[in-house]
Protein backbone atom coordinates (compact mmCIF):
# COMPACT_ATOMS: atom_id res chain seq x y z
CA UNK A 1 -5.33 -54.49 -12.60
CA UNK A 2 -8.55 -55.31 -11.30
CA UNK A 3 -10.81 -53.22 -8.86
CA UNK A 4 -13.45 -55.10 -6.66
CA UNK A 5 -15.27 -54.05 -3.93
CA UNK A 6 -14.30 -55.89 -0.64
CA UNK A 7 -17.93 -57.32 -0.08
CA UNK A 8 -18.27 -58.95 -3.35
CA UNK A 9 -16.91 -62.47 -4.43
CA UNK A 10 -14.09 -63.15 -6.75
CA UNK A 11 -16.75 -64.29 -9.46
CA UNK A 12 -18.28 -61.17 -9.50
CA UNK A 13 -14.95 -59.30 -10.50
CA UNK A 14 -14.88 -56.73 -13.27
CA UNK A 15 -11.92 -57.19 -16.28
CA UNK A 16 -9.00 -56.23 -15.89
CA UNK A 17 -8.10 -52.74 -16.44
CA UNK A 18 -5.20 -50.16 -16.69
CA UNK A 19 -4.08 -48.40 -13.30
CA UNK A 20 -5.87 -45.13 -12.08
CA UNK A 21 -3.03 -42.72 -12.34
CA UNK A 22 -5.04 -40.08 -10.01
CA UNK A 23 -3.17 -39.97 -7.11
CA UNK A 24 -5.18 -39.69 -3.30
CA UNK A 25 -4.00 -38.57 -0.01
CA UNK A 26 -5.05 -39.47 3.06
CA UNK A 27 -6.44 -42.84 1.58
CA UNK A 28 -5.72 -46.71 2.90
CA UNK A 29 -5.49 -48.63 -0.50
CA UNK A 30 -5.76 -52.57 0.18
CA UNK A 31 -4.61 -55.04 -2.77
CA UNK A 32 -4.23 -58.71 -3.46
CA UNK A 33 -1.81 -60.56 -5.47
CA UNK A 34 -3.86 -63.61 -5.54
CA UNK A 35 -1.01 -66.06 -7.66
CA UNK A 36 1.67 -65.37 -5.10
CA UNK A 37 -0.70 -65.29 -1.91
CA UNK A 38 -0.15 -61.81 -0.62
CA UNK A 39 -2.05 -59.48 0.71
CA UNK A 40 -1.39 -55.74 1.59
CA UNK A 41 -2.05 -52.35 2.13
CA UNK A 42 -0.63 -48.84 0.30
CA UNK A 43 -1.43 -45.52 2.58
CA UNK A 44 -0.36 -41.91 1.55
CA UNK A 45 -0.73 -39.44 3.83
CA UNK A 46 -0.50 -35.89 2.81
CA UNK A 47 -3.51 -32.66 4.57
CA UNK A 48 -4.06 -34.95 7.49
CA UNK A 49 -0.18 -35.55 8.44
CA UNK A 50 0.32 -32.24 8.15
CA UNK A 51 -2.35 -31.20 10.58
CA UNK A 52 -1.47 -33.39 13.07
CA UNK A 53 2.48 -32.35 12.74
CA UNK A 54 1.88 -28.90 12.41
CA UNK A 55 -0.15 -28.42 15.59
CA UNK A 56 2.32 -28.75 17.52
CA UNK A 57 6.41 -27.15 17.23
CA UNK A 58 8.06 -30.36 17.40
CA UNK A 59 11.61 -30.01 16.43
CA UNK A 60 11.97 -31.90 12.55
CA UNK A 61 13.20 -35.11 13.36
CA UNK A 62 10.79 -35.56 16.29
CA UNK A 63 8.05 -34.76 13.31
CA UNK A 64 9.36 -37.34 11.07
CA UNK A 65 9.51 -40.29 13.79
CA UNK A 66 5.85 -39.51 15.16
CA UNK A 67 5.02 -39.18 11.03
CA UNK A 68 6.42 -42.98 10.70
CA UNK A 69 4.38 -43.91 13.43
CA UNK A 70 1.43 -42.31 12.12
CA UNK A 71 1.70 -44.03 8.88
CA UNK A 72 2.53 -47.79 10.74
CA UNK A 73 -0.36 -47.49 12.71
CA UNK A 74 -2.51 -46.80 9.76
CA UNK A 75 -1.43 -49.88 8.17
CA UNK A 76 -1.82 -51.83 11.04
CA UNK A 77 -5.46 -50.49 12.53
CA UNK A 78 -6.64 -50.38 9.34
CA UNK A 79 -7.22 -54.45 9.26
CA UNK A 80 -9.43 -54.01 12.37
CA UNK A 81 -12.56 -55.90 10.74
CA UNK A 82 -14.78 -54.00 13.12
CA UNK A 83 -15.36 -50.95 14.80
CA UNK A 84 -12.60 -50.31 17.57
CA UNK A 85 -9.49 -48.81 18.32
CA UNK A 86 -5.82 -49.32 17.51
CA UNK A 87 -3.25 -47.81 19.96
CA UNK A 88 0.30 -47.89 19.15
CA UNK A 89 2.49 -46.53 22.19
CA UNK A 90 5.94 -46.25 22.12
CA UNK A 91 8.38 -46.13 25.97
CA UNK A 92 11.98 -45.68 25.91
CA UNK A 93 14.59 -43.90 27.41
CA UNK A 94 15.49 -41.97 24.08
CA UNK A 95 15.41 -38.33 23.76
CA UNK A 96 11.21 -38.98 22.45
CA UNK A 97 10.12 -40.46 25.78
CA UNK A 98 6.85 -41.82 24.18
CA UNK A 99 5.15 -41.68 20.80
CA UNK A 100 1.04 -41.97 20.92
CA UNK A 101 -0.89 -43.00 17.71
CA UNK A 102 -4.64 -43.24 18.45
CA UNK A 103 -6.51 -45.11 15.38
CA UNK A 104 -10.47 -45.33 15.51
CA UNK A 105 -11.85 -47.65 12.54
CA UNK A 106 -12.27 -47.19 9.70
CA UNK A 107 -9.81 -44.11 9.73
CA UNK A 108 -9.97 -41.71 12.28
CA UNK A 109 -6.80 -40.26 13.58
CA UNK A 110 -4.84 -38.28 16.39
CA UNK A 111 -1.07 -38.72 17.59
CA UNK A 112 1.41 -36.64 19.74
CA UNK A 113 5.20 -37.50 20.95
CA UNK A 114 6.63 -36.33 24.17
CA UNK A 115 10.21 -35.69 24.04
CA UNK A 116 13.35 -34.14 26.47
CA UNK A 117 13.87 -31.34 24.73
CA UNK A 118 17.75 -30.80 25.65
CA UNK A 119 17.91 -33.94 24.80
CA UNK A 120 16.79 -33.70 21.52
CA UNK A 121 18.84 -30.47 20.70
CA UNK A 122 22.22 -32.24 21.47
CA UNK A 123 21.03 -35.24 19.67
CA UNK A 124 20.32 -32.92 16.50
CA UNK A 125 23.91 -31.02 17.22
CA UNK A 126 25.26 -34.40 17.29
CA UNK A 127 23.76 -35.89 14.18
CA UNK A 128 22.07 -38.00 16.24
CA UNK A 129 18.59 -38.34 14.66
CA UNK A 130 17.65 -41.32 13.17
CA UNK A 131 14.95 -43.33 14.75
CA UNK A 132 17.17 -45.11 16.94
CA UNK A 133 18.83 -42.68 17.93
CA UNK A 134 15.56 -41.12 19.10
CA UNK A 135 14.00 -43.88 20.43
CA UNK A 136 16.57 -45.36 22.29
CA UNK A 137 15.49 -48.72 24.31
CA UNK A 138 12.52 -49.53 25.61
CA UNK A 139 9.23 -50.70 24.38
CA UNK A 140 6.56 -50.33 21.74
CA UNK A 141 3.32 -51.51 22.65
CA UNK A 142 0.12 -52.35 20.06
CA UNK A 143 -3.16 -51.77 22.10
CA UNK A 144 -6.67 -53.44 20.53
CA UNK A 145 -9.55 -52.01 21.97
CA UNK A 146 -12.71 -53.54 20.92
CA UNK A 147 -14.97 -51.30 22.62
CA UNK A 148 -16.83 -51.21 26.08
CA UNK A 149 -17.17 -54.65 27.68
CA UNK A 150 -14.96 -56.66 25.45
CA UNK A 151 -11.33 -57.72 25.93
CA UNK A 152 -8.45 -55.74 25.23
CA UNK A 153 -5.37 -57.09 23.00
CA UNK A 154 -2.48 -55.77 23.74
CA UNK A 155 1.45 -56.93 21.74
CA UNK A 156 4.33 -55.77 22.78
CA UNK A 157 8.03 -55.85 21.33
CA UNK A 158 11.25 -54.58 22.09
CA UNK A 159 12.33 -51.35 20.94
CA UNK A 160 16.85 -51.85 20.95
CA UNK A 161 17.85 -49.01 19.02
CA UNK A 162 16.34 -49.79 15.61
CA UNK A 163 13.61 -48.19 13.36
CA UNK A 164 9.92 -48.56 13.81
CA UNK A 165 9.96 -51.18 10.35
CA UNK A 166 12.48 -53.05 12.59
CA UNK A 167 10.15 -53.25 15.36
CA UNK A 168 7.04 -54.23 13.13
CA UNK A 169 9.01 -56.79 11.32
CA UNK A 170 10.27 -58.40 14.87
CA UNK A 171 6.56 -58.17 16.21
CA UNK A 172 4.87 -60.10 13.18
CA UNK A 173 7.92 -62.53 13.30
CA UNK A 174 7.74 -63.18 17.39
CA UNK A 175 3.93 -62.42 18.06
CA UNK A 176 2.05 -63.39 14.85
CA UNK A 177 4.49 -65.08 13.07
CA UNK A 178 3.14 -63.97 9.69
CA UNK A 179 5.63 -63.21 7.12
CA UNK A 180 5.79 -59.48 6.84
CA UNK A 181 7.51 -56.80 5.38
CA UNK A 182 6.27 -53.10 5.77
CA UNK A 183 8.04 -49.60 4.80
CA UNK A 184 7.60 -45.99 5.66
CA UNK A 185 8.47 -43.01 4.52
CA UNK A 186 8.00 -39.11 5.50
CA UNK A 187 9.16 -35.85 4.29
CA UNK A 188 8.74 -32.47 3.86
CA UNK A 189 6.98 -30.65 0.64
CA UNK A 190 7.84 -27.19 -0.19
CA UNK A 191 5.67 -25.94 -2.40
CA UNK A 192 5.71 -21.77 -3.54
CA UNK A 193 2.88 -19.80 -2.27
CA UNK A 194 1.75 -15.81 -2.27
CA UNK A 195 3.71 -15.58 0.75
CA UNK A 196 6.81 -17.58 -0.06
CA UNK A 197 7.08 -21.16 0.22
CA UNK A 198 5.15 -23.34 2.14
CA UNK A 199 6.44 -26.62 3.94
CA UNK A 200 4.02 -29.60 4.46
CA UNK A 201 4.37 -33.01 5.64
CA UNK A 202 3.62 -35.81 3.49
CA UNK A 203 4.05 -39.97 4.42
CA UNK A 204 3.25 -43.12 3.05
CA UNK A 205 3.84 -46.49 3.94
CA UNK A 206 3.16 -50.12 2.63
CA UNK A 207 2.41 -53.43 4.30
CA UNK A 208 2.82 -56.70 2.25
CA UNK A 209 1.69 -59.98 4.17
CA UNK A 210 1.97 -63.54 3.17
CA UNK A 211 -1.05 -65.41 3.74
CA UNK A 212 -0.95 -69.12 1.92
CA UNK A 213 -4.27 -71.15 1.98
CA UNK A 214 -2.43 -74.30 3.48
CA UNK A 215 -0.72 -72.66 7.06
CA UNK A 216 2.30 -75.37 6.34
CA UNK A 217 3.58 -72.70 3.26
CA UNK A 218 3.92 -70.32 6.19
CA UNK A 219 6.66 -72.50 8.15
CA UNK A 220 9.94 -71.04 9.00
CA UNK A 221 13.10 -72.13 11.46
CA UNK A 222 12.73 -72.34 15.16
CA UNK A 223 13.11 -68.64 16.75
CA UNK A 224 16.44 -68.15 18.97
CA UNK A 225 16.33 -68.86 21.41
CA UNK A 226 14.85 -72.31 21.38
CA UNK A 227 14.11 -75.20 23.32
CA UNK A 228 16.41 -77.73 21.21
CA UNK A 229 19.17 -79.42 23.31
CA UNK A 230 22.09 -78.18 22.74
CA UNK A 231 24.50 -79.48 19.80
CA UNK A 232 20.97 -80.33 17.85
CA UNK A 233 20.73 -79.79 13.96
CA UNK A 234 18.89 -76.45 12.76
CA UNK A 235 16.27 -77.83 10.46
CA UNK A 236 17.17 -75.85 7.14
CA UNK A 237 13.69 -74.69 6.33
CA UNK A 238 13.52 -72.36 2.82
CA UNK A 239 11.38 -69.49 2.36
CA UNK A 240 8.12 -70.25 -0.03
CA UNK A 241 9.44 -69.10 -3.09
CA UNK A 242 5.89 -66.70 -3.27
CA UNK A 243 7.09 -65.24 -0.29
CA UNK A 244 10.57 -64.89 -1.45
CA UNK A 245 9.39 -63.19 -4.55
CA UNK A 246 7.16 -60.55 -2.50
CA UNK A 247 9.52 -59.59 -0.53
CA UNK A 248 11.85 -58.67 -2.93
CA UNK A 249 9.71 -56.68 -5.51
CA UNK A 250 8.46 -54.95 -2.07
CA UNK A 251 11.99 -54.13 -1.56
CA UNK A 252 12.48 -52.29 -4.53
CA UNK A 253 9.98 -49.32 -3.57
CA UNK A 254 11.63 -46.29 -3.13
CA UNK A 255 11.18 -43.80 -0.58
CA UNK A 256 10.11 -41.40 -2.99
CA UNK A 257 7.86 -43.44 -4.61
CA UNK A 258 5.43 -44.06 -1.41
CA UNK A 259 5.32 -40.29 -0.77
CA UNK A 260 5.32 -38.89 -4.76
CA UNK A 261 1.73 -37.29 -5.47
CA UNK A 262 2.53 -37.36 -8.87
CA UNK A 263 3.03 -41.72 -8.37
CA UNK A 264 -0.63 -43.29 -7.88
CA UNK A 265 -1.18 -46.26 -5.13
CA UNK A 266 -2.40 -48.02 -8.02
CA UNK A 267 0.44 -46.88 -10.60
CA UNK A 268 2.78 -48.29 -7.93
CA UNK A 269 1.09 -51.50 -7.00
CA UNK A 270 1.07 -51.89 -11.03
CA UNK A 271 5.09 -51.44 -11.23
CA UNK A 272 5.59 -53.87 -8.80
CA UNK A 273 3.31 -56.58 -9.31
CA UNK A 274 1.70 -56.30 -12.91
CA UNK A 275 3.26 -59.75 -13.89
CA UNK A 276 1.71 -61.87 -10.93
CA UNK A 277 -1.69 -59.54 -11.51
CA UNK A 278 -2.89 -57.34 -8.94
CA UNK A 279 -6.34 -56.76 -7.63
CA UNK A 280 -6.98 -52.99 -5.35
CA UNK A 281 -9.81 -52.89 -3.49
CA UNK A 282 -12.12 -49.84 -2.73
CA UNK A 283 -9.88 -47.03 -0.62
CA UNK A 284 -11.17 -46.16 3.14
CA UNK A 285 -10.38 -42.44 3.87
CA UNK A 286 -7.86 -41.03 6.46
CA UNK A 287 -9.05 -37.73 8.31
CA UNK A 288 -7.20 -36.14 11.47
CA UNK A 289 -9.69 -35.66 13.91
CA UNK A 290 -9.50 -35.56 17.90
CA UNK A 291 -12.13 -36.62 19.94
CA UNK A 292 -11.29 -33.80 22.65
CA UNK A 293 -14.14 -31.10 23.17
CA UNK A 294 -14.97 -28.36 25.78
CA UNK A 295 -17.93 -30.66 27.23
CA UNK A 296 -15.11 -33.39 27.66
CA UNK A 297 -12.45 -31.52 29.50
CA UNK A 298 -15.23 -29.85 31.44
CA UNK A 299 -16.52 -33.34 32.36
CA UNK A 300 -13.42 -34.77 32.91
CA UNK A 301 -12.00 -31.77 35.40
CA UNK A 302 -15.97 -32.41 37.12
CA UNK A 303 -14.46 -35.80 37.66
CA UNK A 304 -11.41 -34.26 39.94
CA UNK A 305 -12.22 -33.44 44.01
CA UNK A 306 -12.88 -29.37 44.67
CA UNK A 307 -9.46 -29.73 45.94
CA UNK A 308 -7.84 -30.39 43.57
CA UNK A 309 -9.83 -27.81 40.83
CA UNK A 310 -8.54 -25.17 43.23
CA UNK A 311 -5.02 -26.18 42.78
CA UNK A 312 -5.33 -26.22 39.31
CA UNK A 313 -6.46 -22.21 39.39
CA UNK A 314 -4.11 -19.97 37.99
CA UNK A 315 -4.76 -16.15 36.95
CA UNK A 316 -8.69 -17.08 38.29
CA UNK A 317 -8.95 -19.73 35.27
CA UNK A 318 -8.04 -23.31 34.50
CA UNK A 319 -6.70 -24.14 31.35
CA UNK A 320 -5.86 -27.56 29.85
CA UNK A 321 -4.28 -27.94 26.79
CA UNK A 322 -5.15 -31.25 24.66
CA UNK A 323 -1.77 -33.31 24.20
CA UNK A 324 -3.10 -34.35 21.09
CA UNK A 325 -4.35 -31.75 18.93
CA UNK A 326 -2.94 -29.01 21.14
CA UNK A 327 -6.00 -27.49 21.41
CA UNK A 328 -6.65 -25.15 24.84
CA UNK A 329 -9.56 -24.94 26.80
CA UNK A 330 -9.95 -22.02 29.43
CA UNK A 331 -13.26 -22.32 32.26
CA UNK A 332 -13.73 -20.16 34.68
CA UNK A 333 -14.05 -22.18 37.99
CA UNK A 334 -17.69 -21.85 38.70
CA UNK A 335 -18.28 -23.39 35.43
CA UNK A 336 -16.91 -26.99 36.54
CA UNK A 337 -17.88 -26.55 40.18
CA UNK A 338 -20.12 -29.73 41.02
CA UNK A 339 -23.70 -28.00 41.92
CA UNK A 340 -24.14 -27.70 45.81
């Protein structure tokens, strides 16, 4: 396995060495498997998923669905090859109404679900949890914000009752038509502690690309529905057999494997793809981090007509609470009354 970092040249490479069996959370790990023309990413999220899951009392299954989302929007704002934003935004009519996951290069993060919350109790009474279930139909929508004055990017896909890898997989297929495969996978830890044991949230997630020097390896079949007369013959176009081999030692990875701290990024890249070789790059960090602050709420409510302050008065203060970090900010009114 080699390690290089991103900036320099494949010349410049250093041998080949064994895998670093040190595990790291909260770390984006990209790779190469230069003979079969993939490229990818590994994440493993462990202190910063938990932060973000345990400030707020979202029921469990609710946790793990905004935890996948977390970790797919990781692996997707982390190629930004700049410094923006990556919004992923779930809408359906499920029991979660809408999942936010707010990605600032090179890996800052903040998330937050809103949910019907009878809803979501008969749904668990009813077995009714998996993401689908959750979700229901609707929408999920991939936001690209480059920064002030530039254009925004925005994909969206159909959400119909299947998973979030479901959704990624039909967005790269429809929208970017890149050959992709990507997996998730959350849980709770319980670990033993002075005061009994302690549950934590851990994730991790990998995204495998194809990406061929000559774009005519990346063919595939016309998408249904097409604009072939009817009665016409389906051109029978095989997968690269690269691709074909990707995909399938990607779909040996176990759940347990992409959340294990005891299983390195670079132990499990090395299981999968030590024949074909296997090149990591240098890790970017993952922190949890809002970007709410008292002079922000106090300039944003400053924004809002006296009117409507005085509406939002209650017990002689007004208090917001931060949807994302859950954080609560109390003023009295004379300290966001415009002067005069």
């Amino acid at each position: 396995m080699n390690q290089i970092d991103p900036q320099m040249g494949p010349q410049m490479a250093p041998p080949a060495r064994a895998p670093d069996d040190r595990s790291m959370d909260d770390a984006i790990l990209p790779f190469a498997v230069e003979s079969l023309d993939l490229r990818g990413r590994v994440v493993r999220l462990g202190p910063a998923l938990d932060a973000m899951l345990s400030a707020h009392d979202y029921p469990e299954p609710v946790s793990k669905l905004l935890g996948e989302a977390v970790v797919l929007t990781v692996l997707l704002g982390s190629s930004l090859k700049f410094d923006g934003r990556f919004i992923l935004q779930t809408q359906s009519d499920g029991p979660v109404r809408m999942l936010v996951v707010d990605f600032v290069s090179p890996g800052r993060l903040r998330a937050c679900a809103r949910i019907d919350a009878g809803a979501i109790a008969r749904a668990i009474a009813d077995g009714r949890v998996t993401a689908g279930d959750l979700l229901g139909r609707g929408h999920l929508a991939m936001t690209i914000d480059q920064g002030a004055g530039m254009n925004r990017y925005q994909g969206l896909v159909a959400l119909e009752g299947g998973s979030l890898e479901d959704a990624a997989h039909e967005y790269f297929l429809r929208s970017e038509q890149i050959p992709t495969r990507v997996r998730l996978a959350v849980a709770e830890e319980y670990n033993a502690s002075v005061s009994g044991p302690r549950r934590s949230w851990r994730a991790g997630g990998m995204l495998l690309q194809f990406l061929p020097h000559k774009p005519e390896r990346m063919r595939g079949p016309d998408l249904d529905p097409g604009d072939a007369p009817e009665g016409a013959a389906v051109h029978d176009l095989p997968e690269d057999e690269a691709w074909v081999t990707g995909r399938s030692l990607a779909a040996t990875v176990e759940d347990i494997e992409l959340i294990d701290p005891q299983v390195s990024g670079e132990r499990l890249l090395y299981r999968l793809f030590h024949e074909h070789g296997v090149r990591v790059f240098r890790p970017v960090d993952v922190v949890a981090q809002c970007s709410c602050s008292r002079d922000s709420v106090s300039a944003m409510l400053k924004s809002f007509s006296q009117d409507d302050r005085d509406h939002m008065v209650e017990d002689g203060v007004i208090s917001v609470t931060c949807e994302f970090c859950n954080a609560n900010y109390r003023f009295d009114p004379v300290e966001v009354r415009e002067p005069g």
